[in-house]
PDB file of N, CA and C in Angstrom:
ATOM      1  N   UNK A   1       0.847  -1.166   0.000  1.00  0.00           N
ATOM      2  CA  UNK A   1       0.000   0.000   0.000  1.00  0.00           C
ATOM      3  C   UNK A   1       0.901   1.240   0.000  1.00  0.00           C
ATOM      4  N   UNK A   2       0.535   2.145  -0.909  1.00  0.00           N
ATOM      5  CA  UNK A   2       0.846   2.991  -1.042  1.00  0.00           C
ATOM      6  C   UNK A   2       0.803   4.570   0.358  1.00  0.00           C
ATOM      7  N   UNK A   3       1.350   5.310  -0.145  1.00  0.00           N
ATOM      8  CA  UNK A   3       0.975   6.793   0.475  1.00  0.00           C
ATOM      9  C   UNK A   3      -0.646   7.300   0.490  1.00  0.00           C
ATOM     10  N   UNK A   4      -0.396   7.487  -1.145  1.00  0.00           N
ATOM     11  CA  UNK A   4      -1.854   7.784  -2.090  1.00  0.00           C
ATOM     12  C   UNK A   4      -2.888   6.859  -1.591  1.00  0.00           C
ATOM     13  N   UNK A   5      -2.454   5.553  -1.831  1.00  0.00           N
ATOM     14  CA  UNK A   5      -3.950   4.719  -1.128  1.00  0.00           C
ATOM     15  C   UNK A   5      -4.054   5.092   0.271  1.00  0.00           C
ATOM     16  N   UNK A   6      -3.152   4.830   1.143  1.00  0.00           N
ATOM     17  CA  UNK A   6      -3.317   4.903   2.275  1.00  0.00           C
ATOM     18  C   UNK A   6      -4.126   6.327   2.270  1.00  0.00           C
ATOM     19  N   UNK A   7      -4.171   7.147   2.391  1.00  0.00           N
ATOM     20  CA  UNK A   7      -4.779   8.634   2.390  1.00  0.00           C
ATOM     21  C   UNK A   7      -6.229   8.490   1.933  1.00  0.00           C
ATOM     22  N   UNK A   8      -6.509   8.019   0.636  1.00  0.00           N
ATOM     23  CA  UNK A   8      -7.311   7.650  -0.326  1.00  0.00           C
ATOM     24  C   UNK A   8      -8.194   6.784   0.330  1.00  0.00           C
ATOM     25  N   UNK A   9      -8.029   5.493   1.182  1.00  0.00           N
ATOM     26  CA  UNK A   9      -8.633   4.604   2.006  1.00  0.00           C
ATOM     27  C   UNK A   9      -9.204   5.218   3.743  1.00  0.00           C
ATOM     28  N   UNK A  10      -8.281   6.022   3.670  1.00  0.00           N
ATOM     29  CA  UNK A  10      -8.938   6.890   5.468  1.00  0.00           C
ATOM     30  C   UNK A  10     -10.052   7.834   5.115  1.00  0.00           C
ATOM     31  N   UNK A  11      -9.985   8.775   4.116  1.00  0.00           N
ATOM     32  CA  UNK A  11     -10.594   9.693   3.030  1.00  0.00           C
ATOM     33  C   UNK A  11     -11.862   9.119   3.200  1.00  0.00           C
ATOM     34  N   UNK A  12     -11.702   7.914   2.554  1.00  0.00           N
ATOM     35  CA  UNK A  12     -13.431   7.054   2.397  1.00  0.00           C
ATOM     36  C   UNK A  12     -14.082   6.758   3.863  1.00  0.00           C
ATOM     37  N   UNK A  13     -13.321   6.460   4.617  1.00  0.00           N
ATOM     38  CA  UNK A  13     -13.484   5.278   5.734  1.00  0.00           C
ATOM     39  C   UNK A  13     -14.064   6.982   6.510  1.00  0.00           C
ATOM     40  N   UNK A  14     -13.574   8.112   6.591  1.00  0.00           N
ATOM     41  CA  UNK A  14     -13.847   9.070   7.206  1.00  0.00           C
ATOM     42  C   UNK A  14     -14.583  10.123   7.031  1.00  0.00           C
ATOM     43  N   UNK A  15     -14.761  10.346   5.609  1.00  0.00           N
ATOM     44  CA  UNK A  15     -15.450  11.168   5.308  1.00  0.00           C
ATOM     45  C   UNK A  15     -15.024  12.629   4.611  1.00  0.00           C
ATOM     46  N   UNK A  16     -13.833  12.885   5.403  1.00  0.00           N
ATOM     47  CA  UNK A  16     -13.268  14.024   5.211  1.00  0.00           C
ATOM     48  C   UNK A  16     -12.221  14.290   3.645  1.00  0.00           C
ATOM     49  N   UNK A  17     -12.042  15.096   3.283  1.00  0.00           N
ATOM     50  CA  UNK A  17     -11.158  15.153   2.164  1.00  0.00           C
ATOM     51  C   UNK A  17      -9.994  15.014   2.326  1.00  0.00           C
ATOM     52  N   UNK A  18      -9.086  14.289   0.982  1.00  0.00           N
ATOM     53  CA  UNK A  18      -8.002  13.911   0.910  1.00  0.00           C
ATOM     54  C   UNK A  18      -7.076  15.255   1.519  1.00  0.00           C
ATOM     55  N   UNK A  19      -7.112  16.464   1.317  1.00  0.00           N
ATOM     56  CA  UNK A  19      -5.953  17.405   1.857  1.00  0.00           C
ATOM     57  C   UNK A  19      -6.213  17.535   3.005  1.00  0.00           C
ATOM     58  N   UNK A  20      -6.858  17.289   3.336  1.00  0.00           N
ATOM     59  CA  UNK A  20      -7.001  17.206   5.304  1.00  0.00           C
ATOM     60  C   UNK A  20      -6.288  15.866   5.923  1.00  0.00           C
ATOM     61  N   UNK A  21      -6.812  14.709   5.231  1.00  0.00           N
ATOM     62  CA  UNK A  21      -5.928  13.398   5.395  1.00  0.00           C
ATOM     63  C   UNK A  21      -4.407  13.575   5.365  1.00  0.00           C
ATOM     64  N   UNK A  22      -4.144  13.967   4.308  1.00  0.00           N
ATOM     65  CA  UNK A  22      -2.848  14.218   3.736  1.00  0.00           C
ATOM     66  C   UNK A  22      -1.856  15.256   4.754  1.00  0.00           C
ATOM     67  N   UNK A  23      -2.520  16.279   5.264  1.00  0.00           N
ATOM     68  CA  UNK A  23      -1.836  16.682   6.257  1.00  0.00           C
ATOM     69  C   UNK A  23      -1.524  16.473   7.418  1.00  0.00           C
ATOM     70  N   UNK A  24      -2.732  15.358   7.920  1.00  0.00           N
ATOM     71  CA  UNK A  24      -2.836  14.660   9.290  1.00  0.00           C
ATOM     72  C   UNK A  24      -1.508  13.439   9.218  1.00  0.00           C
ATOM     73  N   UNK A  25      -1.466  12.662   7.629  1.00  0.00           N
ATOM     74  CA  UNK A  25      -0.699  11.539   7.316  1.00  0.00           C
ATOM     75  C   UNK A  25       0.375  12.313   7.567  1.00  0.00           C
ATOM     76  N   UNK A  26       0.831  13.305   6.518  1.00  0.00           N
ATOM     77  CA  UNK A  26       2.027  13.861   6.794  1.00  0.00           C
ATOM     78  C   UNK A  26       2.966  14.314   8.467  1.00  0.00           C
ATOM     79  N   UNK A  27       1.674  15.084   8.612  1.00  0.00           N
ATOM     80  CA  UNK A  27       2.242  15.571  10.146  1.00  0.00           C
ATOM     81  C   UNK A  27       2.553  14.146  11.236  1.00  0.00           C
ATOM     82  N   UNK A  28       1.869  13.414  11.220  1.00  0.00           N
ATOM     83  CA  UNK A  28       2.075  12.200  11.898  1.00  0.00           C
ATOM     84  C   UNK A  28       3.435  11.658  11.650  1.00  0.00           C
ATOM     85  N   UNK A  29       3.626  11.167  10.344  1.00  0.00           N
ATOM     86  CA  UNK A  29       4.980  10.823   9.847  1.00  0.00           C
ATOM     87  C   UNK A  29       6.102  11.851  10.155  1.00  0.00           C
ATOM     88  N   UNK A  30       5.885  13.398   9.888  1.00  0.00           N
ATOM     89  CA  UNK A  30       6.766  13.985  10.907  1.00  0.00           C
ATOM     90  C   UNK A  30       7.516  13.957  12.132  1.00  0.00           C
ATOM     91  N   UNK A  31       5.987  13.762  12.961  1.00  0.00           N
ATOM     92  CA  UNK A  31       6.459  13.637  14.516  1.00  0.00           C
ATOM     93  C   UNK A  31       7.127  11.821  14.488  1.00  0.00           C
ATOM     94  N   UNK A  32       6.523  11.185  13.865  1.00  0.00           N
ATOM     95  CA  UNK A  32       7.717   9.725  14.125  1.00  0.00           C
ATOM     96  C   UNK A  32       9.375   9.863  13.785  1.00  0.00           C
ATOM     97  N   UNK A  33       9.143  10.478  12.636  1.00  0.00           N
ATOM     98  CA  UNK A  33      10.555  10.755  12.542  1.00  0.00           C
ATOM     99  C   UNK A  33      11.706  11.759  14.137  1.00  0.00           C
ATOM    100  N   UNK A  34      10.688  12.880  13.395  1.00  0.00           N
ATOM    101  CA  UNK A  34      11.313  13.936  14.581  1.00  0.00           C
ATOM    102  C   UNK A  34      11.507  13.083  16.229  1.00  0.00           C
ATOM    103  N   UNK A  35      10.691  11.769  16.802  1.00  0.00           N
ATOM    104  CA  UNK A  35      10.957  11.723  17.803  1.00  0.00           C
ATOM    105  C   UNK A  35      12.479  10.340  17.495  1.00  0.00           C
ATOM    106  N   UNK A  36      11.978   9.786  16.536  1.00  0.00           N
ATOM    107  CA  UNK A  36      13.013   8.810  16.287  1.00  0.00           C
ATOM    108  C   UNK A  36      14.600   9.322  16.185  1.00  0.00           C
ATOM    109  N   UNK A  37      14.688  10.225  15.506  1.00  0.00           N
ATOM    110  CA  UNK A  37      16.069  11.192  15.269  1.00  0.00           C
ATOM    111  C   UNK A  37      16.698  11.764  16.717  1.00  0.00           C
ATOM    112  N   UNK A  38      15.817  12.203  17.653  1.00  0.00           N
ATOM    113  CA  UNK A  38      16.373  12.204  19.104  1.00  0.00           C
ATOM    114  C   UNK A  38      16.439  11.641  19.977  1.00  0.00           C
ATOM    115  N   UNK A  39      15.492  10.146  18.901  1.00  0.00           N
ATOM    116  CA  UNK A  39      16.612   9.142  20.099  1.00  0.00           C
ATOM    117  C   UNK A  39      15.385   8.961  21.122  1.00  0.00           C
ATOM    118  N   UNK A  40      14.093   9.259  20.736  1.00  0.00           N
ATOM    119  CA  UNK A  40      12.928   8.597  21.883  1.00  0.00           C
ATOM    120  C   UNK A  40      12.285   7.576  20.940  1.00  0.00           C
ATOM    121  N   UNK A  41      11.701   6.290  21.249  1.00  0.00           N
ATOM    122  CA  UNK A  41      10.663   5.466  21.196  1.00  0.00           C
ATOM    123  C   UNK A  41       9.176   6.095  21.101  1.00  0.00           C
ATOM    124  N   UNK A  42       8.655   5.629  19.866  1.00  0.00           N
ATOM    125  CA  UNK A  42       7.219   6.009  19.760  1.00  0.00           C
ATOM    126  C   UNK A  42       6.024   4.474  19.793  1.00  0.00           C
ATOM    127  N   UNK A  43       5.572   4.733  20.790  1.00  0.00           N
ATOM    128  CA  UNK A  43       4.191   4.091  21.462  1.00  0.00           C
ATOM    129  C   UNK A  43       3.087   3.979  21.378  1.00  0.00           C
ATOM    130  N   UNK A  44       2.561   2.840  20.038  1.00  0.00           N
ATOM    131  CA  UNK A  44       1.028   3.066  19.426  1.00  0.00           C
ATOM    132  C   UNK A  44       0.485   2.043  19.972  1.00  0.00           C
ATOM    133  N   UNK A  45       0.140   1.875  21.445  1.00  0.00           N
ATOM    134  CA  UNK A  45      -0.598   1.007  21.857  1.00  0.00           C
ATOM    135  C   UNK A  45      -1.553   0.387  20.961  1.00  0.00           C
ATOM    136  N   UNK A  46      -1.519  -0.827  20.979  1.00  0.00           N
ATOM    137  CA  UNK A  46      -2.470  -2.088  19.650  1.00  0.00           C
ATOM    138  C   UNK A  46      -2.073  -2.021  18.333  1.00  0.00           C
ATOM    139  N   UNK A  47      -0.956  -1.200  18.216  1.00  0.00           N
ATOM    140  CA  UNK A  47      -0.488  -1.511  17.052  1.00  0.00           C
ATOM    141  C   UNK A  47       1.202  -1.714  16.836  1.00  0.00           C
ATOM    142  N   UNK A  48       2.224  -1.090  17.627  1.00  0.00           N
ATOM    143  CA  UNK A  48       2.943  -1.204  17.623  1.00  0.00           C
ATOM    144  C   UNK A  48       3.962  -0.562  18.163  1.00  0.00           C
ATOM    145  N   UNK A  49       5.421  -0.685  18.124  1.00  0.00           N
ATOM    146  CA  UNK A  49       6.488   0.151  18.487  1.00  0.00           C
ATOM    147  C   UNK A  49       7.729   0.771  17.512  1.00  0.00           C
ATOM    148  N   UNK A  50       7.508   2.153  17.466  1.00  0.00           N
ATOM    149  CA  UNK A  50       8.731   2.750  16.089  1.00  0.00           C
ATOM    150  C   UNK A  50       9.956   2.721  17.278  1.00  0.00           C
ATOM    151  N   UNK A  51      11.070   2.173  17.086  1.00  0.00           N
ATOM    152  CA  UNK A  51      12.649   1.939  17.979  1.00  0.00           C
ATOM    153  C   UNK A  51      13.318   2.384  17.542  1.00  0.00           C
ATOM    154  N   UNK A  52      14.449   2.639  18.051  1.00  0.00           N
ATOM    155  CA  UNK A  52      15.968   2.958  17.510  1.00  0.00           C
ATOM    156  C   UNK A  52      17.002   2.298  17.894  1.00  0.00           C
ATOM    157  N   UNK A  53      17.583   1.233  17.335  1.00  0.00           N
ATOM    158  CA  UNK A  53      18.700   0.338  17.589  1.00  0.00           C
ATOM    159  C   UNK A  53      19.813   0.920  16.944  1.00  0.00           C
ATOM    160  N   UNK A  54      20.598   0.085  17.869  1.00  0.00           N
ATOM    161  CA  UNK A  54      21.760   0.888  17.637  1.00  0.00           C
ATOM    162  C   UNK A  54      22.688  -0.664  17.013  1.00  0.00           C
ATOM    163  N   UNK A  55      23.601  -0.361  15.948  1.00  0.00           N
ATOM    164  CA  UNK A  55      24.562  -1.319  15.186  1.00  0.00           C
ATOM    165  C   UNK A  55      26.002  -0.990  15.756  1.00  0.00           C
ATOM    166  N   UNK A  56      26.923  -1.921  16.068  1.00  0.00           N
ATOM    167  CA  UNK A  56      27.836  -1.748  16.719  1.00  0.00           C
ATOM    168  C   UNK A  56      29.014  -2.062  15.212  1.00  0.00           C
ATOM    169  N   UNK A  57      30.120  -0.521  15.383  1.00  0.00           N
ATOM    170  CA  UNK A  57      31.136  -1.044  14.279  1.00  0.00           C
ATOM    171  C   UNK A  57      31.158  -2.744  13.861  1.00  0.00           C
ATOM    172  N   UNK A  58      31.953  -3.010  12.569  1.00  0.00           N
ATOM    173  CA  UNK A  58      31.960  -4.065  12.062  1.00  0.00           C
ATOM    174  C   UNK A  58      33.159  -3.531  10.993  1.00  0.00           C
ATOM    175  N   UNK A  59      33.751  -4.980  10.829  1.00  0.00           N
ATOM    176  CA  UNK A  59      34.228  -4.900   9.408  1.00  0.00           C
ATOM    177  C   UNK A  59      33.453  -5.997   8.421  1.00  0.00           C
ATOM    178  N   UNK A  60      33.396  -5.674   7.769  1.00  0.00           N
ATOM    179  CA  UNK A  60      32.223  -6.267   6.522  1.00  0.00           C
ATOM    180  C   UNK A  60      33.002  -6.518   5.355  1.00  0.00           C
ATOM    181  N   UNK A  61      33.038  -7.202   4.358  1.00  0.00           N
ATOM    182  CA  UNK A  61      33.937  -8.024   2.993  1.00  0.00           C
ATOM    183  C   UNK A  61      33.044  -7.479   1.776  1.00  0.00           C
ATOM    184  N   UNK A  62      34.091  -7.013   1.264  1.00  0.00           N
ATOM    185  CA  UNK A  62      32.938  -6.863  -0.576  1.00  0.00           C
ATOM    186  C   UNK A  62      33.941  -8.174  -1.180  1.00  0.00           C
ATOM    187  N   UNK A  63      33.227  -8.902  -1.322  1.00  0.00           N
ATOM    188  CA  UNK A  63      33.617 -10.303  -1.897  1.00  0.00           C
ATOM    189  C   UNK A  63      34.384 -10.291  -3.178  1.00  0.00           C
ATOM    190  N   UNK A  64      33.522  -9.317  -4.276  1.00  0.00           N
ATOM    191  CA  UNK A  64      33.957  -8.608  -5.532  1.00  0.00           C
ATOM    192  C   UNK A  64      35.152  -8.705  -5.771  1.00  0.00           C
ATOM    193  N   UNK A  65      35.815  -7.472  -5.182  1.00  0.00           N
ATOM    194  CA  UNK A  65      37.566  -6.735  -4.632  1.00  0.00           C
ATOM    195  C   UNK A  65      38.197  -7.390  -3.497  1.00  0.00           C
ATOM    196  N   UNK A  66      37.549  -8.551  -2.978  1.00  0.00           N
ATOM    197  CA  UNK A  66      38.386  -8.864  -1.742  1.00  0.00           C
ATOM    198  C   UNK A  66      39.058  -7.976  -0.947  1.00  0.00           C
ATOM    199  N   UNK A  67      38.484  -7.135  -0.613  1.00  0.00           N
ATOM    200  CA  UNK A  67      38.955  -6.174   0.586  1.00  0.00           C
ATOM    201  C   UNK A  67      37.719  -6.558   1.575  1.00  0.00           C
ATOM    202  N   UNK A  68      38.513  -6.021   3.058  1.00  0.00           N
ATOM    203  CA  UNK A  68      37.637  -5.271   4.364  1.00  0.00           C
ATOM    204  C   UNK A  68      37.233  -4.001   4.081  1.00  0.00           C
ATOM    205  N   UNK A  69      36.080  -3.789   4.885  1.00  0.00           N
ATOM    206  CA  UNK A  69      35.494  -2.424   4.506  1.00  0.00           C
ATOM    207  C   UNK A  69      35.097  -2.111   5.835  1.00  0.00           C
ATOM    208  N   UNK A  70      35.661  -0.951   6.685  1.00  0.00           N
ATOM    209  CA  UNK A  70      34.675  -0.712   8.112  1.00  0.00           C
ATOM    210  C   UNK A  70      33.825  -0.092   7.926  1.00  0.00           C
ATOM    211  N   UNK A  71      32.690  -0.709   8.735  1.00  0.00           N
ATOM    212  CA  UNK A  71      31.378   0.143   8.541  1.00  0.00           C
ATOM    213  C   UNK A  71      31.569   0.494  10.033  1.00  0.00           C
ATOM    214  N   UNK A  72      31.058   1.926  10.431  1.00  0.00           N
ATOM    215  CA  UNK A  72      31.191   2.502  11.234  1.00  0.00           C
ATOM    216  C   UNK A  72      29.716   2.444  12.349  1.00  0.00           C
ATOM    217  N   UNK A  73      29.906   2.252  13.833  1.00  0.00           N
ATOM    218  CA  UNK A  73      28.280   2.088  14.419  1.00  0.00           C
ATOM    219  C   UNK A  73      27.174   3.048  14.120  1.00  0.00           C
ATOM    220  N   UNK A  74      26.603   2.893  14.339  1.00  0.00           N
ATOM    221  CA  UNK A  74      25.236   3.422  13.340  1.00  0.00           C
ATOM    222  C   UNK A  74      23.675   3.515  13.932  1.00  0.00           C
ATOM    223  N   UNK A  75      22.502   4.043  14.014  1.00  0.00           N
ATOM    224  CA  UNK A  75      21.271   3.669  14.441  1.00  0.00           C
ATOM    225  C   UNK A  75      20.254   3.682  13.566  1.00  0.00           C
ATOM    226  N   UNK A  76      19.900   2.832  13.846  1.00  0.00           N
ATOM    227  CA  UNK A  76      18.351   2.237  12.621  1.00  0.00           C
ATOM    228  C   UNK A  76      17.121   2.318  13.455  1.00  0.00           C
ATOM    229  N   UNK A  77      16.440   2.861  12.453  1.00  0.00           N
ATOM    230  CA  UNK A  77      14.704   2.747  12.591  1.00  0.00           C
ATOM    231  C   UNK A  77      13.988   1.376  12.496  1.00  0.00           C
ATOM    232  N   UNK A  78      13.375   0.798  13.946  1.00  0.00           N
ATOM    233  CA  UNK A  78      13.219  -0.456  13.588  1.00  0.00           C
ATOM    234  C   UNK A  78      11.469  -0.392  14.344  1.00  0.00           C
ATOM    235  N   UNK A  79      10.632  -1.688  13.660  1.00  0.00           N
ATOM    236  CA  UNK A  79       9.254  -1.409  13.614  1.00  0.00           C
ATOM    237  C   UNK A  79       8.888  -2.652  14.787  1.00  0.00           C
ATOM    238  N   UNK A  80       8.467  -2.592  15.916  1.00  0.00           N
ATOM    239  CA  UNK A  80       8.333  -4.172  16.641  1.00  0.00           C
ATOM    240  C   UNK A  80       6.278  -3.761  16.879  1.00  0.00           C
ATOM    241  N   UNK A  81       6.135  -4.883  16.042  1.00  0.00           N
ATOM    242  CA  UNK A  81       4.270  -4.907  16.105  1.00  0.00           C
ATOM    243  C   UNK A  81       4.002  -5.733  17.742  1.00  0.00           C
ATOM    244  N   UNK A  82       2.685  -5.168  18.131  1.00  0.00           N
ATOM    245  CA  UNK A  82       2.530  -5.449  19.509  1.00  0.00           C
ATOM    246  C   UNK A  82       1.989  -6.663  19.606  1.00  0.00           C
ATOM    247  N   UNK A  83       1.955  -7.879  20.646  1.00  0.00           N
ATOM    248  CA  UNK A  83       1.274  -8.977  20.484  1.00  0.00           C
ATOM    249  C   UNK A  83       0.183  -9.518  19.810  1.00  0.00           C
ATOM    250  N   UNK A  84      -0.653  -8.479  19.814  1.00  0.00           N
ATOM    251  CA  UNK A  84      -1.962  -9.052  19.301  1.00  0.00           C
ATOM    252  C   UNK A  84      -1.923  -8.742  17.722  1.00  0.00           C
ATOM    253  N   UNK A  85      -1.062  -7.683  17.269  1.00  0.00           N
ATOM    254  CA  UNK A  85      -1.081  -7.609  15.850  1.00  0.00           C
ATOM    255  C   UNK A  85      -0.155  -8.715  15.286  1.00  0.00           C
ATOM    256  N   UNK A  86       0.984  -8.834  15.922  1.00  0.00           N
ATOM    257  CA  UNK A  86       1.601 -10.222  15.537  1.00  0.00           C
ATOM    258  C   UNK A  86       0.696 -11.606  15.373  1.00  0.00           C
ATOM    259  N   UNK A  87      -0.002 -11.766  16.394  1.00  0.00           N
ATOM    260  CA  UNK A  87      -1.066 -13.289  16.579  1.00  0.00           C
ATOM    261  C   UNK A  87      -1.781 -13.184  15.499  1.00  0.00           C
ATOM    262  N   UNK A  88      -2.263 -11.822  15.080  1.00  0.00           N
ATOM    263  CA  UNK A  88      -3.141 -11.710  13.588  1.00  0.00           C
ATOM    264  C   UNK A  88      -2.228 -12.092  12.238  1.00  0.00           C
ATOM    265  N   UNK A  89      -1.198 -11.740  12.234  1.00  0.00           N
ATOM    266  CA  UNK A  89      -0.472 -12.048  11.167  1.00  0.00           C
ATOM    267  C   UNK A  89      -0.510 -13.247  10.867  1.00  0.00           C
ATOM    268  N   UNK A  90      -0.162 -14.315  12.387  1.00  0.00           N
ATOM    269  CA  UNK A  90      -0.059 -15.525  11.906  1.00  0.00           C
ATOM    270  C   UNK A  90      -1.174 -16.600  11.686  1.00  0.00           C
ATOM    271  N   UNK A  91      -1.886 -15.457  11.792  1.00  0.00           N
ATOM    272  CA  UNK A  91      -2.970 -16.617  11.452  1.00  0.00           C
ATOM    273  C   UNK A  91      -3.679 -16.142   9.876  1.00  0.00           C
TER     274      UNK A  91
END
């Protein structure tokens, strides 16, 4: 699913027009970012958790050129769905 659908599908489900959606989608995706970038955890009770893990240096191989390559530590945006949305998946 897209941006466009996603917007396009709340739109219907709500009533309201797509540039109102679109700014609510947007601004939302803002604040995940903005809290992710300083390093806080965002908390969507029944649906899930936006994290920030952290990757510890490494040296890593490009097989290609046979060299080492250091990759330097690093933090990633990572998505952990909450129990009950997981149990839905698997079934």
């Amino acid at each position: 699913m897209t941006k466009a659908e996603l917007i396009n599908e709340i739109a219907i489900a709500t009533g309201y027009d797509k540039t109102t959606i679109s700014n609510v989608v947007e601004s939302y995706m803002s604040s995940v970012k903005k809290s992710l970038i300083n390093g806080e955890n965002v908390y969507l009770r029944g649906f899930g958790t936006f994290q920030i893990k952290v990757r510890k240096a490494k040296i890593a191989r490009n097989i290609f050129a046979s060299t080492s390559v250091p990759v330097p530590a690093h933090r990633i945006a990572n998505f952990k769905p909450c129990k009950e949305f997981a149990n839905e998946m698997r079934e």
